[in-house]
C-alpha atoms as a PDB file:
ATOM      1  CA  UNK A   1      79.278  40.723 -55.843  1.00  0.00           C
ATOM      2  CA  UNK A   2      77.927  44.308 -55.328  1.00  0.00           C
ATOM      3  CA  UNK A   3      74.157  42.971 -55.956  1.00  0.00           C
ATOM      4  CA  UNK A   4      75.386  40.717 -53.290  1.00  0.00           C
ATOM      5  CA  UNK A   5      76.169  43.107 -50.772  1.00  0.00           C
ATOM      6  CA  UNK A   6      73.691  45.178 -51.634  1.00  0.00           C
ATOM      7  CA  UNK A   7      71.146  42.574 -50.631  1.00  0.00           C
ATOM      8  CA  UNK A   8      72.354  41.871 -47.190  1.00  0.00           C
ATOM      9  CA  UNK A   9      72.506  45.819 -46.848  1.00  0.00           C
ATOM     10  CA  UNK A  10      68.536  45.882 -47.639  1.00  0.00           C
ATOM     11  CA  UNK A  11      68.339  42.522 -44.942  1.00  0.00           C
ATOM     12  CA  UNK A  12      69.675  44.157 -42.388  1.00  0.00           C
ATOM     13  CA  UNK A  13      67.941  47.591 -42.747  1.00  0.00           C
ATOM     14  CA  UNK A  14      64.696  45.759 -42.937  1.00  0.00           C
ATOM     15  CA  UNK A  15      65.776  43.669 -39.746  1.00  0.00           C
ATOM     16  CA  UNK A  16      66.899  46.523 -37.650  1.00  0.00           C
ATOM     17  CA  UNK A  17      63.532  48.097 -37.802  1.00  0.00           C
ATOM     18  CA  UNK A  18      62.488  45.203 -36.200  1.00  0.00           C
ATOM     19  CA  UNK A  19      61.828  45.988 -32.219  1.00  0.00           C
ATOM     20  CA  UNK A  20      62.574  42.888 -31.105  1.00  0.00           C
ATOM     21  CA  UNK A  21      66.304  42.683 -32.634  1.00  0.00           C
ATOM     22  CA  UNK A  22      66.640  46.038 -31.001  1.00  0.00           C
ATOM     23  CA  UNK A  23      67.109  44.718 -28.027  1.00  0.00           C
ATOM     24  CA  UNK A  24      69.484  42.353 -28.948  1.00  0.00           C
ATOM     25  CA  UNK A  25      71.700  44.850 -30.756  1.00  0.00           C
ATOM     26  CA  UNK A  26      71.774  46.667 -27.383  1.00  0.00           C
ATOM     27  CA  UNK A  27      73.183  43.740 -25.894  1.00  0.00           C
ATOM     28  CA  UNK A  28      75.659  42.592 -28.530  1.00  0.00           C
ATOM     29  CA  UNK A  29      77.096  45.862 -28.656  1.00  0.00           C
ATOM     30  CA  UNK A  30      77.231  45.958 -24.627  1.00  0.00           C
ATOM     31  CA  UNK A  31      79.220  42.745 -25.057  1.00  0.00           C
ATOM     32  CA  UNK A  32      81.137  44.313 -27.547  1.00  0.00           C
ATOM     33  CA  UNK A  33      82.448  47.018 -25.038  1.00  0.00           C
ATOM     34  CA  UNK A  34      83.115  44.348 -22.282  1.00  0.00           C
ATOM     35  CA  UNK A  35      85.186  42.835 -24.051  1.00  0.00           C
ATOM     36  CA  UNK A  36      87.276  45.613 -25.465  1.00  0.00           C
ATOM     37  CA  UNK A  37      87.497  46.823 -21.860  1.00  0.00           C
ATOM     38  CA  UNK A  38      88.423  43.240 -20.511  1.00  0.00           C
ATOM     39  CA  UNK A  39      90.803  43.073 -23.800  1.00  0.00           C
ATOM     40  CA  UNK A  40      92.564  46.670 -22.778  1.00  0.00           C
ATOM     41  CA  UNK A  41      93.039  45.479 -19.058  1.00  0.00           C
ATOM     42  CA  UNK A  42      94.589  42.324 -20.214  1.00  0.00           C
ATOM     43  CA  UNK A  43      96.721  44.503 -22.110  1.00  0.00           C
ATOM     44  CA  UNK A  44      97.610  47.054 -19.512  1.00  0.00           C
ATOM     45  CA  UNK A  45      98.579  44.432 -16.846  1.00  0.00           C
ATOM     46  CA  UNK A  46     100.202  41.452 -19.446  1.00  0.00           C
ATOM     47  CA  UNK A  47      98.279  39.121 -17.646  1.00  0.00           C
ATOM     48  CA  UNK A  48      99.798  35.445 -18.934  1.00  0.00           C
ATOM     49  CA  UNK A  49      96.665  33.123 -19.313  1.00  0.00           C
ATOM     50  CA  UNK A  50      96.769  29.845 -18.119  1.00  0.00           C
ATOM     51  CA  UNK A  51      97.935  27.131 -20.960  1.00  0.00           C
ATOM     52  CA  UNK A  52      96.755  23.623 -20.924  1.00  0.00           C
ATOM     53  CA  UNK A  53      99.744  20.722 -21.222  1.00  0.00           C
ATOM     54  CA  UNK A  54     103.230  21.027 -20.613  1.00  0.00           C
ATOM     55  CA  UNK A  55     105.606  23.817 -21.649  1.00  0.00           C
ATOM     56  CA  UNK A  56     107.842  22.818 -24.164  1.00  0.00           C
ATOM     57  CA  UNK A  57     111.068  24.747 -25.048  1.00  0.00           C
ATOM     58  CA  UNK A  58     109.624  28.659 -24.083  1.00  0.00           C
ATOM     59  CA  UNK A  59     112.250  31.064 -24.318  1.00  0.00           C
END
């Protein structure tokens, strides 16, 4: 299990030196803090989403 781990830790080293994935790190982890920011707001105001189908039995 630890050789395991220890391989995908080498993977993604070698990857991230990569300036092409750099790029796309940058935007995943932009994502990332939309949607903890959308997440907190949703939060904040206890916005109900919209549910598909009927209601049945909500207290």
């Amino acid at each position: 299990m630890k050789s395991l781990l220890f391989f995908f830790f080498i993977v993604l080293s070698v990857l991230s030196h990569y300036p092409f994935l750099s790029d796309k790190w940058e935007e995943i982890e932009l994502f990332q803090e939309e949607t903890e920011q959308l997440e907190k707001t949703v939060r904040e105001k206890n916005f109900r989403l919209p549910v598909e189908g009927p209601l049945i039995f909500r207290k």
